[in-house]
Protein backbone atom coordinates (compact mmCIF):
# COMPACT_ATOMS: atom_id res chain seq x y z
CA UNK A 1 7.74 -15.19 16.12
CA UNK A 2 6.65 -18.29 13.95
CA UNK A 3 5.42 -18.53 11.91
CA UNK A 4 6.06 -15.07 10.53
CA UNK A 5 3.91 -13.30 8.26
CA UNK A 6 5.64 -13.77 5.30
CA UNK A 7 5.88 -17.73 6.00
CA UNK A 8 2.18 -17.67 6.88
CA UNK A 9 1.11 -16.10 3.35
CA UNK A 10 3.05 -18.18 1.51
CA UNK A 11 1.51 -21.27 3.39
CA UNK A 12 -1.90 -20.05 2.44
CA UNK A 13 -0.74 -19.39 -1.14
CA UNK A 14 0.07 -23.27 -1.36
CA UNK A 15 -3.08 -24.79 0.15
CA UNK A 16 -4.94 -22.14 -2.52
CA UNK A 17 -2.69 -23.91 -5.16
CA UNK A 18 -4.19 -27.30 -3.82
CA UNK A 19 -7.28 -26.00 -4.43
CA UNK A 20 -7.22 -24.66 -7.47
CA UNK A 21 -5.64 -27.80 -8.94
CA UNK A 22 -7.96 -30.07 -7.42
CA UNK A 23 -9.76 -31.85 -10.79
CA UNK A 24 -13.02 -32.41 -8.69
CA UNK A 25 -13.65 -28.59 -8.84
CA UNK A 26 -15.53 -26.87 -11.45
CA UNK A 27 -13.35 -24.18 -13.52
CA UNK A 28 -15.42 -21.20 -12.16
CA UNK A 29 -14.61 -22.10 -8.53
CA UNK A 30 -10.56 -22.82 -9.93
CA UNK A 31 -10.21 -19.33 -11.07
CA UNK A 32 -12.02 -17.89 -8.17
CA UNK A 33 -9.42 -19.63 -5.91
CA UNK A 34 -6.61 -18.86 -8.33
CA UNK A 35 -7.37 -15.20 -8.41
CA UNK A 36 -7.76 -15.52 -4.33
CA UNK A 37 -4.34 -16.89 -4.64
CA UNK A 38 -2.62 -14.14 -7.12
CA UNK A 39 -4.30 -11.75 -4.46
CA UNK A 40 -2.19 -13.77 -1.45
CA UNK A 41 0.86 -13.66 -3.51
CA UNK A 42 0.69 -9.87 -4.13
CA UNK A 43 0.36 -8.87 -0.34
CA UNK A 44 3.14 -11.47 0.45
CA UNK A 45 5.11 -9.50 -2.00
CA UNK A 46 4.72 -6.15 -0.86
CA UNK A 47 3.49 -5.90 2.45
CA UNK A 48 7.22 -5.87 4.35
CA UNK A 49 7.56 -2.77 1.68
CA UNK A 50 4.23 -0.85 2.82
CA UNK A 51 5.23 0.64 5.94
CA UNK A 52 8.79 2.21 5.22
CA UNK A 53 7.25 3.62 1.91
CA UNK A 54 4.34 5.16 3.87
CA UNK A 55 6.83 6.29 6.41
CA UNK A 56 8.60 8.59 3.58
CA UNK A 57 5.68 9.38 1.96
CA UNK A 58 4.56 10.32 5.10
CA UNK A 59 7.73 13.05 5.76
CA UNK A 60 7.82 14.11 2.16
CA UNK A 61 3.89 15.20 1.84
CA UNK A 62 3.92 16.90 5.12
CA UNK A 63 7.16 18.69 4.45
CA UNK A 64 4.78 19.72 1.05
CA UNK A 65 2.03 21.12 3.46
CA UNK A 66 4.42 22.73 5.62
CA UNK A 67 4.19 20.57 8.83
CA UNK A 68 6.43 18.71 10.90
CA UNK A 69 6.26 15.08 10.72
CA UNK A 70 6.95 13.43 14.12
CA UNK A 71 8.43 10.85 12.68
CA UNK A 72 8.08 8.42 15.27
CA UNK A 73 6.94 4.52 15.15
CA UNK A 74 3.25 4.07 15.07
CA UNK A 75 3.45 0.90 12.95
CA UNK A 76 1.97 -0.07 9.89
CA UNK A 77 -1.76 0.84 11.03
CA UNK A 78 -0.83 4.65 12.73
CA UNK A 79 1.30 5.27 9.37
CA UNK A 80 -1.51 4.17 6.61
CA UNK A 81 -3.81 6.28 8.97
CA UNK A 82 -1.68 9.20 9.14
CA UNK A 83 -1.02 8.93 5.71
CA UNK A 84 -4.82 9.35 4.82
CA UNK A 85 -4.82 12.27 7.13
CA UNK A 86 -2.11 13.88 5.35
CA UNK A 87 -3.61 12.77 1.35
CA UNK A 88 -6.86 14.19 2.61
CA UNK A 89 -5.20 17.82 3.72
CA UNK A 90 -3.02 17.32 0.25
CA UNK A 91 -6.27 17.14 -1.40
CA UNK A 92 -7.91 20.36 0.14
CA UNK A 93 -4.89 22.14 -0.32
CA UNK A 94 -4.65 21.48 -4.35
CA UNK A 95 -7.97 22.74 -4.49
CA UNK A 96 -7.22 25.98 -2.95
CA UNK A 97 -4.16 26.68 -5.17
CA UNK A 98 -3.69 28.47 -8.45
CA UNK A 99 -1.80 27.20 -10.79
CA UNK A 100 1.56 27.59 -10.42
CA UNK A 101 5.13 26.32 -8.52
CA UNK A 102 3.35 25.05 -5.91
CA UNK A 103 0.38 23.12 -7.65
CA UNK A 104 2.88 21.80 -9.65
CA UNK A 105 5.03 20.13 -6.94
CA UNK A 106 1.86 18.63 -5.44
CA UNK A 107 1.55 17.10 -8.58
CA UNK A 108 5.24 16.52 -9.18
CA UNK A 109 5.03 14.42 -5.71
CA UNK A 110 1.54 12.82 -6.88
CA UNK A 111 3.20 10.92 -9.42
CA UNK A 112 6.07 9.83 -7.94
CA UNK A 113 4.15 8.74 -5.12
CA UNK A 114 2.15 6.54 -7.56
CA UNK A 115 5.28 5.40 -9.48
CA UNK A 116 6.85 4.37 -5.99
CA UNK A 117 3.92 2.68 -4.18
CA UNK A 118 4.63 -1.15 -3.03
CA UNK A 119 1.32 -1.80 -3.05
């Protein structure tokens, strides 16, 4: 389909950079548009990443909690709401643990997450 998403961002990226370079603007409204702009630029960089990184964060916390992860194709919306489904249950279960093996590969899994996030 065209345009695609990516080609769509980028074309709003552009017309922000007319904007912000426009001389007739004051420079509170330029960096307001610029920062609008940085904003485009970062989901056009890392929104075609979001939903296979969910997808294996996805499999790798539930395999922490001890449930089975369907695995199957909800897109990008079913897998960032699963995903808060399965922090939130991450979350409840760190609180009941003691410390130990366990706690510790929550928050062995915590950081990588972090480290490995797109977005």
């Amino acid at each position: 389909m065209r345009p695609t998403i990516d080609e769509q961002l980028g074309g709003a990226a552009r017309l922000l950079r007319l904007a912000e370079d426009d001389p007739e603007i004051t420079p509170e409204i330029a960096e307001l548009v610029r920062n609008a702009r940085r904003l485009v630029q970062r989901v056009e960089g890392s929104w075609s990443q979001a939903l296979p990184f969910l997808v294996q964060d996805n499999a790798s916390t539930a395999a922490l909690l001890g449930e089975d992860e369907p695995g199957e194709e909800t897109g990008l919306a079913g897998a960032a709401a699963r995903n808060e489904d399965l922090r939130a249950s991450l979350t409840s279960r760190i609180h009941e643990l003691p410390d130990g093996p366990d706690r510790a590969a929550i928050g062995a899994h915590l950081r990588a997450r972090v480290a490995a996030d797109p977005t």
